[in-house]
N, C-alpha and C. Protein backbone atom coordinates (compact mmCIF):
# COMPACT_ATOMS: atom_id res chain seq x y z
N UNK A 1 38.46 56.89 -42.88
CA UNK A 1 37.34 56.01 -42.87
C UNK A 1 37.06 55.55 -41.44
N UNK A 2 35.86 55.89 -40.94
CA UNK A 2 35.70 55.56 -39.77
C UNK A 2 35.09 53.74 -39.84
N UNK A 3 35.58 52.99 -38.75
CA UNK A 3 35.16 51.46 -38.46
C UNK A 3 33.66 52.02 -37.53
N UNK A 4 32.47 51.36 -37.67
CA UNK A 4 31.46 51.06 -37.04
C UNK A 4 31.82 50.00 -35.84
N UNK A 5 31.20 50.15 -35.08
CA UNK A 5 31.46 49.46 -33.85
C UNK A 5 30.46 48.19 -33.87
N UNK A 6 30.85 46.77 -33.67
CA UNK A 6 29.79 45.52 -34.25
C UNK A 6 29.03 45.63 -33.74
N UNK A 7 27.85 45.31 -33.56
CA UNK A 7 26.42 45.03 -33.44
C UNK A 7 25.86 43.86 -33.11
N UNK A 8 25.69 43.41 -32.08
CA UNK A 8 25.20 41.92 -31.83
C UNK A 8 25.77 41.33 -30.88
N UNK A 9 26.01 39.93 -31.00
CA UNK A 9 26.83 38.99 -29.84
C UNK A 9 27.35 37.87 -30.83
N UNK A 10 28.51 37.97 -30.02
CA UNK A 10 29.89 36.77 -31.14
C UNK A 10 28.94 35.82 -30.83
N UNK A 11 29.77 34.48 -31.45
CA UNK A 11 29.23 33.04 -31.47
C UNK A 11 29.46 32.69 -30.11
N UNK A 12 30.39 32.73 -29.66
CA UNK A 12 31.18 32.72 -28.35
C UNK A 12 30.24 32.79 -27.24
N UNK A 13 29.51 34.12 -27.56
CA UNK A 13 28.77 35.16 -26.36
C UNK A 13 26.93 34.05 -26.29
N UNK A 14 27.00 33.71 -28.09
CA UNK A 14 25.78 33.12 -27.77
C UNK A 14 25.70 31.60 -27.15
N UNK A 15 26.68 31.12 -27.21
CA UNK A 15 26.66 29.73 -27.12
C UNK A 15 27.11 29.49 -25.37
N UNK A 16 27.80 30.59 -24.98
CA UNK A 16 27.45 30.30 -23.68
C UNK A 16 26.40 30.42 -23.04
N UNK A 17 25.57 31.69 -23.34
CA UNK A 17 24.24 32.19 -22.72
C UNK A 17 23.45 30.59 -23.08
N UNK A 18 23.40 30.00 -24.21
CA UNK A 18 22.47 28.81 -24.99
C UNK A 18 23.10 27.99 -23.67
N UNK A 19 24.17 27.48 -23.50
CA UNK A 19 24.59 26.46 -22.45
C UNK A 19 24.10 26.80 -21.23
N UNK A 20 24.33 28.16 -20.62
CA UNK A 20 23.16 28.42 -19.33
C UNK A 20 22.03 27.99 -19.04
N UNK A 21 21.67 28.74 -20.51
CA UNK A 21 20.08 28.48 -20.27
C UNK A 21 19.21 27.00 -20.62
N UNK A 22 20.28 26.12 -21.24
CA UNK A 22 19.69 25.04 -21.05
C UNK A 22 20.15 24.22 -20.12
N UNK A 23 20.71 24.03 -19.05
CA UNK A 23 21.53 23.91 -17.47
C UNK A 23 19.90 24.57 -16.88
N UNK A 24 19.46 25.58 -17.03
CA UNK A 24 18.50 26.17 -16.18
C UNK A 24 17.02 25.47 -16.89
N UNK A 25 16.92 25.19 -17.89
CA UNK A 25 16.12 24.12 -18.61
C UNK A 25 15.82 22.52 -17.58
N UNK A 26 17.40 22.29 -17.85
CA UNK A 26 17.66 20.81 -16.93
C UNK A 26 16.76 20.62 -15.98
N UNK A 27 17.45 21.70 -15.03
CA UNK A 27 16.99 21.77 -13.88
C UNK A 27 16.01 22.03 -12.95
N UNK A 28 15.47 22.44 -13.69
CA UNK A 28 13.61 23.04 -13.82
C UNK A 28 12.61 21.93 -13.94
N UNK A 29 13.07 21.08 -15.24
CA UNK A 29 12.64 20.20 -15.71
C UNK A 29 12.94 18.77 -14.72
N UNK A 30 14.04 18.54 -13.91
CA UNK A 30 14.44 17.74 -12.98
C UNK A 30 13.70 17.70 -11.83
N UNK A 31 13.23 18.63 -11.14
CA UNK A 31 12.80 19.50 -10.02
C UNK A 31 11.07 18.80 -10.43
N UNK A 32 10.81 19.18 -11.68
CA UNK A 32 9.25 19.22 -11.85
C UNK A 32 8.95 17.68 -11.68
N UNK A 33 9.89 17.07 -12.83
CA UNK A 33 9.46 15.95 -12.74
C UNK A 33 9.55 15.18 -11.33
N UNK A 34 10.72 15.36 -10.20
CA UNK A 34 10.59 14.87 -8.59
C UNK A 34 9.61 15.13 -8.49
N UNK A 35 9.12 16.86 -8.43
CA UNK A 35 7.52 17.05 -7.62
C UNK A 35 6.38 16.24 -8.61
N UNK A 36 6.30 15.61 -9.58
CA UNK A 36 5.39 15.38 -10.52
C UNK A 36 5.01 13.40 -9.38
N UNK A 37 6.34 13.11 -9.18
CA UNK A 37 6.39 11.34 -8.58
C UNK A 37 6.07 11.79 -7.21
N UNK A 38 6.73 13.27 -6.58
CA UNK A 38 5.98 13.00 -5.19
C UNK A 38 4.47 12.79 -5.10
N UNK A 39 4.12 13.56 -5.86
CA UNK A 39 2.58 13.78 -6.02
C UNK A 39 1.59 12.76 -6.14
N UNK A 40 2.05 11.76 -7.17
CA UNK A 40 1.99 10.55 -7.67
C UNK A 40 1.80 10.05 -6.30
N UNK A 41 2.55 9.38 -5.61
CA UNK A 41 3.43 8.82 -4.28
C UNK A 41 1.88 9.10 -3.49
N UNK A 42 2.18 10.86 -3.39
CA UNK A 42 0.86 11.04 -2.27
C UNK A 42 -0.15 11.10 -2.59
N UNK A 43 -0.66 11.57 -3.60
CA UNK A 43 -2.33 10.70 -4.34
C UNK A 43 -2.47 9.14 -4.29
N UNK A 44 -1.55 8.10 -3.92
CA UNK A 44 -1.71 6.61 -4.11
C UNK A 44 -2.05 6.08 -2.25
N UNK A 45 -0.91 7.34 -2.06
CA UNK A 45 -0.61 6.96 -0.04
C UNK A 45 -1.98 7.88 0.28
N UNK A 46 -2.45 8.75 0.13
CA UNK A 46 -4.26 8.77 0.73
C UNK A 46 -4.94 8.34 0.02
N UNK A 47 -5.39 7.54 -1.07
CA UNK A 47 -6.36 6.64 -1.13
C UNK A 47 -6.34 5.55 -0.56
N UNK A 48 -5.22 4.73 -0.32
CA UNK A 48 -4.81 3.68 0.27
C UNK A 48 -5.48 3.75 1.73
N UNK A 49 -4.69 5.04 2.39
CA UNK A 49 -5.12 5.45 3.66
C UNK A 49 -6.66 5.54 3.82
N UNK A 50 -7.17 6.26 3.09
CA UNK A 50 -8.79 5.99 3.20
C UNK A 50 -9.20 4.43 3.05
N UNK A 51 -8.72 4.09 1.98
CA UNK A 51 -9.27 2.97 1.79
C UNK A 51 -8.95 1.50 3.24
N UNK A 52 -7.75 1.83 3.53
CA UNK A 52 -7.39 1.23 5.13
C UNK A 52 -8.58 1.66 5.79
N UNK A 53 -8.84 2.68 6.01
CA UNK A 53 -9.77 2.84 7.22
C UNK A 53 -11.39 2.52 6.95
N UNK A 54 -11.53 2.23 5.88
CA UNK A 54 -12.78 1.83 5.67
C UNK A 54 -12.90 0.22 5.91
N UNK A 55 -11.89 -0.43 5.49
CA UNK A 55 -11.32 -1.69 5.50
C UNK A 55 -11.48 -2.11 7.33
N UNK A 56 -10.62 -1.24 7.68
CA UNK A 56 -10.25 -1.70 9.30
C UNK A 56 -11.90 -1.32 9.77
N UNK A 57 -13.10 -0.54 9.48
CA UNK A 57 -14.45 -0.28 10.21
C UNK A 57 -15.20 -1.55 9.83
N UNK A 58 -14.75 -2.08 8.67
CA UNK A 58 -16.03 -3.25 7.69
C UNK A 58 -15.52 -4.48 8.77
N UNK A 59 -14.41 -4.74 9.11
CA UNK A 59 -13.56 -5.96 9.56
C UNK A 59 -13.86 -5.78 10.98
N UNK A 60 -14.20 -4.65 11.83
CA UNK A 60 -14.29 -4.61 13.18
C UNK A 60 -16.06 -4.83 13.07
N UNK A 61 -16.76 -4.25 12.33
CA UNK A 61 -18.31 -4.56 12.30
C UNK A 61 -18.49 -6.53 12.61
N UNK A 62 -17.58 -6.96 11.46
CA UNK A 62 -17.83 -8.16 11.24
C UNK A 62 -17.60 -9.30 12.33
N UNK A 63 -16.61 -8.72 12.66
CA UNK A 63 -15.67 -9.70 14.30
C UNK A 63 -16.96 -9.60 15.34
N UNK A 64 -17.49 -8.49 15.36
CA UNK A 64 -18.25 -8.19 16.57
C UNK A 64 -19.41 -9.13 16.74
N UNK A 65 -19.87 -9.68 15.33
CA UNK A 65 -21.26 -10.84 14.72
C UNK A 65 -20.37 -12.38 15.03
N UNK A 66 -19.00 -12.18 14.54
CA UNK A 66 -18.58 -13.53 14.09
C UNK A 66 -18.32 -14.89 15.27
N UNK A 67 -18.39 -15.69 14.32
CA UNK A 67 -17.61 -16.91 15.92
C UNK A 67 -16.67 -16.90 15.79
N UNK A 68 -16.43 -17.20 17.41
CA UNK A 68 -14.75 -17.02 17.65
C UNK A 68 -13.92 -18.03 17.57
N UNK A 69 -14.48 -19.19 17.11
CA UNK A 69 -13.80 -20.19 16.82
C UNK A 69 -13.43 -20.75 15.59
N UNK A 70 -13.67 -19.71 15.01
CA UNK A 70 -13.76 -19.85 12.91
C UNK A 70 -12.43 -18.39 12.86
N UNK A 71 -11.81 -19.14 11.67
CA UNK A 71 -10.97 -18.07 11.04
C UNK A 71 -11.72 -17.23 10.11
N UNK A 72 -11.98 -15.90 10.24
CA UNK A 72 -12.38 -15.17 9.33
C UNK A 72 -11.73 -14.88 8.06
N UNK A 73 -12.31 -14.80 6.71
CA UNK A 73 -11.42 -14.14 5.29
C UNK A 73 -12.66 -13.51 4.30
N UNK A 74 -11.95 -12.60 4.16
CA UNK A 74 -12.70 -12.37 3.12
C UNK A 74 -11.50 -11.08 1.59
N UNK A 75 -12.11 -11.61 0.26
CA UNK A 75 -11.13 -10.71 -0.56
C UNK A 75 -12.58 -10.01 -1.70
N UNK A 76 -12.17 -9.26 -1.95
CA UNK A 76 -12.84 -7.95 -2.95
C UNK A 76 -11.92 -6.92 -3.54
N UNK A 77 -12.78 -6.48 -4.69
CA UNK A 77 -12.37 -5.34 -5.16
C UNK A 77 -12.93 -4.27 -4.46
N UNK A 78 -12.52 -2.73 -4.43
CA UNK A 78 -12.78 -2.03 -3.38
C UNK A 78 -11.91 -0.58 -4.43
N UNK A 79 -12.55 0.15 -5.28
CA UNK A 79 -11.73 1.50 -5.84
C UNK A 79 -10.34 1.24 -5.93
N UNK A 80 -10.57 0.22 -6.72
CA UNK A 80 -9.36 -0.20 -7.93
C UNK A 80 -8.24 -1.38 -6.62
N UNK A 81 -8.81 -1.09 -5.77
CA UNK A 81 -7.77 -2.25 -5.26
C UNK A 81 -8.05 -3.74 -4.88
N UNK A 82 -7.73 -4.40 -4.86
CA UNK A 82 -8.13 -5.60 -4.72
C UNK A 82 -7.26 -6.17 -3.44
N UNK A 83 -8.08 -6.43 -2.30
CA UNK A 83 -7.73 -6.54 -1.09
C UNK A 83 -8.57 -7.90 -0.65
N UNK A 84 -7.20 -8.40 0.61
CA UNK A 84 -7.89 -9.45 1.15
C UNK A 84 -7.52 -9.40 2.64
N UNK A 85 -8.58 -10.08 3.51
CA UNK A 85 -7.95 -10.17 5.12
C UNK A 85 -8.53 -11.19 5.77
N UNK A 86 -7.79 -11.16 6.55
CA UNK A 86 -7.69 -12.75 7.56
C UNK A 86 -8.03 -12.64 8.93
N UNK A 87 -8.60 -12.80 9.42
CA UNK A 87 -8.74 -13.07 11.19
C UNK A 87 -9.15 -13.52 11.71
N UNK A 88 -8.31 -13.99 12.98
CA UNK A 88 -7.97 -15.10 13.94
C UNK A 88 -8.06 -14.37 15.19
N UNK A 89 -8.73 -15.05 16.06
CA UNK A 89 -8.44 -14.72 17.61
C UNK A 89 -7.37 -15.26 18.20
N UNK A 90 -6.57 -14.42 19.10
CA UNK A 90 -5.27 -14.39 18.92
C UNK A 90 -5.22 -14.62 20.65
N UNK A 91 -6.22 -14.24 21.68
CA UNK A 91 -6.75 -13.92 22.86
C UNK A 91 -7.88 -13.88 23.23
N UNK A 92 -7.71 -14.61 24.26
CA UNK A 92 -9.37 -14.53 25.14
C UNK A 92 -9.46 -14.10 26.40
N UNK A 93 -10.46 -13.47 27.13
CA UNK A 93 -10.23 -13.10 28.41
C UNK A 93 -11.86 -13.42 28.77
N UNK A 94 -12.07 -13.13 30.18
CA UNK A 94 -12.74 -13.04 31.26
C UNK A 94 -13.04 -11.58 31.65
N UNK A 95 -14.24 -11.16 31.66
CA UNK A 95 -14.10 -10.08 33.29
C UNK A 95 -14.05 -10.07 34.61
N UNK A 96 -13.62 -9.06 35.10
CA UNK A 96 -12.87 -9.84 36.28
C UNK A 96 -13.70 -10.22 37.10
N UNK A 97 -13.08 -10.82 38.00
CA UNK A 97 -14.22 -11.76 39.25
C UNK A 97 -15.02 -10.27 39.66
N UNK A 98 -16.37 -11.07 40.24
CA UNK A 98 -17.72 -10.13 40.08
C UNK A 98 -18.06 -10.64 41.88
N UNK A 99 -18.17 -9.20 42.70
CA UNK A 99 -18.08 -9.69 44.00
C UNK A 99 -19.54 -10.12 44.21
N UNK A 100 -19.65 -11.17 44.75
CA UNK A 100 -21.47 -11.13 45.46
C UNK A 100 -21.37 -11.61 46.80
N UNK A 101 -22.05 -10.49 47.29
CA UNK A 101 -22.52 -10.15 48.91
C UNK A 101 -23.14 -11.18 49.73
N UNK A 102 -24.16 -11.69 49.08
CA UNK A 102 -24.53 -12.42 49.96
C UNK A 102 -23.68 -13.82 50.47
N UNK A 103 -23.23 -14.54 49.32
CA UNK A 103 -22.52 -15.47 49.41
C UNK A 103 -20.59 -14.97 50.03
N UNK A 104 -20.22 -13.98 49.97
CA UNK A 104 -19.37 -12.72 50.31
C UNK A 104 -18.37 -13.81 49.58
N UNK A 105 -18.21 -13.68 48.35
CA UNK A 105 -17.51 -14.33 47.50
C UNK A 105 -17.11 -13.83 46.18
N UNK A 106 -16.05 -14.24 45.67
CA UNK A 106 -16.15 -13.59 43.89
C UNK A 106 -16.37 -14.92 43.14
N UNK A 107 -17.43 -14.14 42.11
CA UNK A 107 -17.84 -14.86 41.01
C UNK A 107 -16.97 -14.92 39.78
N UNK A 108 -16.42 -16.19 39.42
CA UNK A 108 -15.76 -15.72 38.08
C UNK A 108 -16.94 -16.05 36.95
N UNK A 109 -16.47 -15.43 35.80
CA UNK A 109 -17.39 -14.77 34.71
C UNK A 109 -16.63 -15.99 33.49
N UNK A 110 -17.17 -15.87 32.73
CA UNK A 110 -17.05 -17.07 31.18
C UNK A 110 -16.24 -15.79 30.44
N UNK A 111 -15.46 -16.46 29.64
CA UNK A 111 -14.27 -15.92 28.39
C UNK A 111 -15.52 -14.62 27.79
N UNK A 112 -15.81 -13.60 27.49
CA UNK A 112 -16.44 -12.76 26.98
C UNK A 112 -15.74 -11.98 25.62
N UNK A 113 -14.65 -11.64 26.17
CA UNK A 113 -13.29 -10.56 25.30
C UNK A 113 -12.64 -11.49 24.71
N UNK A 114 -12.23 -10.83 23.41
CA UNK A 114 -11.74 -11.64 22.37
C UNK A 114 -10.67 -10.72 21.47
N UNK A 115 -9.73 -11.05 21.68
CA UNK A 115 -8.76 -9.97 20.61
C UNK A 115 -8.66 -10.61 19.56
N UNK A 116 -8.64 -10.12 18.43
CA UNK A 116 -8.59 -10.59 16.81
C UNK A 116 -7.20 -10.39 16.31
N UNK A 117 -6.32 -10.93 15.81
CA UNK A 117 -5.13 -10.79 14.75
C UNK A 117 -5.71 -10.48 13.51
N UNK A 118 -5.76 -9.30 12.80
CA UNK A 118 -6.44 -9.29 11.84
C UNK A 118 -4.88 -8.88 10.73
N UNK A 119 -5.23 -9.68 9.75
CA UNK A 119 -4.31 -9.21 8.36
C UNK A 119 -4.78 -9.02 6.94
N UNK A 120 -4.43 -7.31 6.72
CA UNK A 120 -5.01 -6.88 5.51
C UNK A 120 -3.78 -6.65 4.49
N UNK A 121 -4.19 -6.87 3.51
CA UNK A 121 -3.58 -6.54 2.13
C UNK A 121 -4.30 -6.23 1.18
N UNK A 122 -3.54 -5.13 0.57
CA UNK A 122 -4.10 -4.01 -0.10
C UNK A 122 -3.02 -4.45 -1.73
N UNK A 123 -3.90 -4.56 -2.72
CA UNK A 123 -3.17 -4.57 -4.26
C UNK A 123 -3.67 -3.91 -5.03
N UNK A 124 -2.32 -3.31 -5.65
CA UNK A 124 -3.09 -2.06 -6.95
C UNK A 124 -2.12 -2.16 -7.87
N UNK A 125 -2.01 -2.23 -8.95
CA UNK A 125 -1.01 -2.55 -10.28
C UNK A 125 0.51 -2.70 -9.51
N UNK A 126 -0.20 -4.17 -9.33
CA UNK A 126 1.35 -5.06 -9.02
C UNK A 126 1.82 -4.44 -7.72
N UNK A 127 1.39 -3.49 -7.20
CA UNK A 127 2.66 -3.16 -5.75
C UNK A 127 1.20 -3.15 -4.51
N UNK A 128 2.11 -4.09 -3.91
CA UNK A 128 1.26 -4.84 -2.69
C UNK A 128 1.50 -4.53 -1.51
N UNK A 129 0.95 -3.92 -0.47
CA UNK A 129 0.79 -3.63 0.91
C UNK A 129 -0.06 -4.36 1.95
N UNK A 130 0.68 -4.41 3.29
CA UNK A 130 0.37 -5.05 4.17
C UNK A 130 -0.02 -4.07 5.37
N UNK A 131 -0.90 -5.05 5.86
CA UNK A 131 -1.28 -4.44 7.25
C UNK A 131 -1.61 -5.36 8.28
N UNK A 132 -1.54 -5.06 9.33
CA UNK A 132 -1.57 -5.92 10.67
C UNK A 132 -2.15 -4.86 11.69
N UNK A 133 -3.32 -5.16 12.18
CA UNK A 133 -4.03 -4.71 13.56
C UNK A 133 -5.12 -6.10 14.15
N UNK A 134 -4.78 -4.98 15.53
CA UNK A 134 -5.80 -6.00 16.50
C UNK A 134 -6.95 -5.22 16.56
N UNK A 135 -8.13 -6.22 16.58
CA UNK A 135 -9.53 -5.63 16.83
C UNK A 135 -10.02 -6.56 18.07
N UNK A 136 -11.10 -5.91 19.14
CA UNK A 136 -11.40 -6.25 20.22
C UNK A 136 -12.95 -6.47 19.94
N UNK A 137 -13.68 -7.71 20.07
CA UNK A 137 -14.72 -8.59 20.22
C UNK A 137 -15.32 -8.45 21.72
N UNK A 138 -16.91 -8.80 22.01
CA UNK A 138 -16.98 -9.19 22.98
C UNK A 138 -18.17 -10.16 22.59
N UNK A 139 -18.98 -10.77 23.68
CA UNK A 139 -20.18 -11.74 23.11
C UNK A 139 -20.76 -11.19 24.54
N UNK A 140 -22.06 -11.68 24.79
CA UNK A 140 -22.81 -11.90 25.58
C UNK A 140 -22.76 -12.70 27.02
N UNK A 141 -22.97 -12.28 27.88
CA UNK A 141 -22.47 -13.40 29.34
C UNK A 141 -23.21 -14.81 28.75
């Protein structure tokens, strides 16, 4: 009587290949989900970023009109974020002495330049960011 030779894969044979391949499951699945939060992360960090720089052009327009002896604020919603900012002149200057010939003398000039402390904050479901720049003013002699 001849024995046939088995056919298939022991329990043994399958249950390791099953343990591999769900180790290679894991890990796939581990991997995706990191790249799934980086992504997240960097879709939140360039809107923000845009939205900063639109922020920092509206706030330098405004300084350039404003008095310099008033604290500026203003808060809004703005594509889902809700932001507010503050600014203060932080510095004043002069241009520099202005020579005139006839009198062969220098003229000094009135405070013109104005540096701003400006502070922005940026809010979007509960997680809050800060920002700090200077913006440069001038007025009229």
């Amino acid at each position: 009587m001849r024995r046939s030779k088995p056919k298939g894969f022991t329990l043994i044979e399958v249950l390791i290949a099953a343990t591999i391949l769900f180790m290679v499951i894991a890990a796939v699945s581990q991997v995706y989900r990191a790249a799934s939060v980086s992504s997240e992360k960097a879709s939140a960090a360039v809107d923000a970023s845009a939205l900063v720089d639109l922020l920092t052009e509206t706030v330098s327009f405004r300084l350039r009109t404003a008095d310099v002896n008033k604290v500026l604020e203003q808060e809004g919603v703005l594509n889902g974020y809700r932001f507010s900012w503050r600014a203060s002149v932080s510095k004043r200057a002069a241009p520099a002495p202005r020579y005139e010939l006839e009198s062969d003398s220098f003229i000094r000039q009135n405070e013109r330049f104005y540096l701003w402390q400006v502070e922005l904050t940026l809010i979007k479901n509960e997680k809050q960011q800060r920002y700090q720049f200077n913006a440069l003013s001038w007025g009229l002699p």
